[in-house]
Structures are given as structure tokens and as C-alpha cells.
C-alpha atoms as a PDB file:
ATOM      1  CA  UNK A   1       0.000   0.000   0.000  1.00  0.00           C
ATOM      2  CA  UNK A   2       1.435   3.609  -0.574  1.00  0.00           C
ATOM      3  CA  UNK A   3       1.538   5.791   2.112  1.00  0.00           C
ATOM      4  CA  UNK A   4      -1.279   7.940   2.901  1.00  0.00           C
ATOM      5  CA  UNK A   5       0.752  10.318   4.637  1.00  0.00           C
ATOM      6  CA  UNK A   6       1.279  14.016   2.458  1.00  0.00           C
ATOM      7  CA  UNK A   7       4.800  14.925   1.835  1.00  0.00           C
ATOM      8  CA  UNK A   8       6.959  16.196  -0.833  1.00  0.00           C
ATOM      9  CA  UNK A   9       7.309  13.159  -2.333  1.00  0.00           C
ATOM     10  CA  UNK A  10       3.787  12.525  -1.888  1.00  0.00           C
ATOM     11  CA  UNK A  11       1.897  15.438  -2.191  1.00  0.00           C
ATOM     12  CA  UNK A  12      -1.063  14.461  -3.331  1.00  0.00           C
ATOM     13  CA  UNK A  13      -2.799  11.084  -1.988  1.00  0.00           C
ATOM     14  CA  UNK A  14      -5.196   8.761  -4.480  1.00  0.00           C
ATOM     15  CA  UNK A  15      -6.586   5.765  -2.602  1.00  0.00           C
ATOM     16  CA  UNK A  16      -6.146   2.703  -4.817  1.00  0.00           C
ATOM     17  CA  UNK A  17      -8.031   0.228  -2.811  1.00  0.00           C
ATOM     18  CA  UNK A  18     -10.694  -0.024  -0.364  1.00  0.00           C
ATOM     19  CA  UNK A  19      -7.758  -1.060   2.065  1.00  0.00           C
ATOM     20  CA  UNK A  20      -6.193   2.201   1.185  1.00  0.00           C
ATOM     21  CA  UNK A  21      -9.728   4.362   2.115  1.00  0.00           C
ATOM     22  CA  UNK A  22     -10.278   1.728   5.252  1.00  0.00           C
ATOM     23  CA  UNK A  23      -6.856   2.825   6.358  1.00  0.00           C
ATOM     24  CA  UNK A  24      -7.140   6.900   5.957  1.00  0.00           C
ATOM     25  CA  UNK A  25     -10.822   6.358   7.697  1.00  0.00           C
ATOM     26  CA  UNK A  26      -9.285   4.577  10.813  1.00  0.00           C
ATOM     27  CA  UNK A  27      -6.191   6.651  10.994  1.00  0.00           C
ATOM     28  CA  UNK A  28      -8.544   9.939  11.064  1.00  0.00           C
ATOM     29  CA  UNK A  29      -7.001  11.186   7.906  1.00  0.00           C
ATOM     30  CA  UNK A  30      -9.784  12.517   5.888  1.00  0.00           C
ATOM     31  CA  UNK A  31     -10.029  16.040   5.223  1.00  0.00           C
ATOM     32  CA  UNK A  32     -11.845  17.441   2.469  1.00  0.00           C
ATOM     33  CA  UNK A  33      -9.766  19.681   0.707  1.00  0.00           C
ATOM     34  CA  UNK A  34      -9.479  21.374  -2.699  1.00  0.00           C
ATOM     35  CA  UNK A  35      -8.735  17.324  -4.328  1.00  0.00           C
ATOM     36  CA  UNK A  36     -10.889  15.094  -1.802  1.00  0.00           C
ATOM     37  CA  UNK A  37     -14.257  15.538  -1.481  1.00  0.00           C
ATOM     38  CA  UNK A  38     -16.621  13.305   0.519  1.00  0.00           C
ATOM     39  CA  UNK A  39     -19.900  12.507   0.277  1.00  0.00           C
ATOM     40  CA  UNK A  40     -22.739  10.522   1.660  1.00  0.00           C
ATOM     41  CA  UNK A  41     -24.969   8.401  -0.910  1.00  0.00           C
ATOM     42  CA  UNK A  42     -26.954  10.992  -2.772  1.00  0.00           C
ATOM     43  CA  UNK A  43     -31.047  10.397  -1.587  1.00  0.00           C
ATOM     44  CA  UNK A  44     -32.564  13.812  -2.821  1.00  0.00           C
ATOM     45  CA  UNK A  45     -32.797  15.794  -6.428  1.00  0.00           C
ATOM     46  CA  UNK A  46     -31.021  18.079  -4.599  1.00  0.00           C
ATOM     47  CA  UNK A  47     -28.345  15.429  -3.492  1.00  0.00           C
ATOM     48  CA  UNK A  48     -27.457  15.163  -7.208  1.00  0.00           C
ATOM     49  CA  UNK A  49     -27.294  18.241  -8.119  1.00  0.00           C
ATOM     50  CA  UNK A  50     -24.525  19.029  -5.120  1.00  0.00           C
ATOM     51  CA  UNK A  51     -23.183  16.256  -6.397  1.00  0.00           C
ATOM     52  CA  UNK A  52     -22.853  17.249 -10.477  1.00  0.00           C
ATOM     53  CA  UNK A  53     -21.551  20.485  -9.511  1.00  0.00           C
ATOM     54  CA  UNK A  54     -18.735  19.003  -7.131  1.00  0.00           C
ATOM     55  CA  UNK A  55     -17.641  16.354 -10.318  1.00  0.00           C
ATOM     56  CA  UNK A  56     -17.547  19.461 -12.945  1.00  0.00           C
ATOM     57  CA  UNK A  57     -15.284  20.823 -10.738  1.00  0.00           C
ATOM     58  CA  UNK A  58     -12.953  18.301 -10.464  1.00  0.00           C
ATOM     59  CA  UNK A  59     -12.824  18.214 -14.330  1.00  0.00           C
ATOM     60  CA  UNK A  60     -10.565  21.529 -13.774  1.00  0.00           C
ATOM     61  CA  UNK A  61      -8.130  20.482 -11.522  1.00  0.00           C
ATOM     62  CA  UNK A  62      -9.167  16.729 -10.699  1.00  0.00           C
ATOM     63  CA  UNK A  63      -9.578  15.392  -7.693  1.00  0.00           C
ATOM     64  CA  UNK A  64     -11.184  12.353  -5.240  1.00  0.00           C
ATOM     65  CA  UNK A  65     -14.513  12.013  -4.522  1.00  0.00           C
ATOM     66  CA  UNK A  66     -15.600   9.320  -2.135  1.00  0.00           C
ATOM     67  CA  UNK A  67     -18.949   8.453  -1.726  1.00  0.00           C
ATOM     68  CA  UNK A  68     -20.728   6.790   1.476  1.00  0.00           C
ATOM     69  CA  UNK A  69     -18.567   7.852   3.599  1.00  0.00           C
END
């Protein structure tokens, strides 16, 4: 597994597993942040639309979005 932990030679984190999201959930490592955005499972119209405008804006930049957490 690669490291989870931010530093220069990691500077940005992409989970590549469930293992790797299990092990940034039980470390306390999730922050949403400008890359990582985390969501419960949409329910609501409105739900989706939060959640199309979060995914357009990782089409900038990209970014991780994680859903059910």
C-alpha cells in the first residue's frame, strides 16, 4: 500500500483500494480539501445536483470524490 501520509514526495494522496480508504478512515485522515471531497450516498434531487456540480469541478483540476462515507 502507498503511504497515505502528504509529503513532498507525496503530495497528493489517491486511494487505490478499499484497504487504502479503510486505512485513511481509521487513521482519522480525511479532510476534504481542494482534491478530496466526501460525500454521503446521494437520496434527494437536490443530493445530485450538489453532487454534479462538485464532479464538474474536479474536471478543472481533478480530484477524489468518495462516496458513502
Amino acid at each position: 500500500m502507498t503511504s497515505i501520509y502528504l509529503s513532498s514526495d507525496n503530495p497528493r494522496w489517491v486511494p487505490r483500494s478499499e484497504d487504502d480508504l479503510r486505512a485513511a478512515i481509521d487513521g482519522g485522515l480525511f479532510e476534504e480539501n481542494h482534491h478530496l471531497d466526501l460525500k454521503k450516498a446521494p437520496g434527494t434531487k437536490r443530493d445530485n445536483r450538489e453532487l454534479a456540480r462538485d464532479l464538474a469541478s474536479f474536471a478543472i483540476d481533478g480530484g477524489t470524490l468518495v462516496i458513502g462515507v
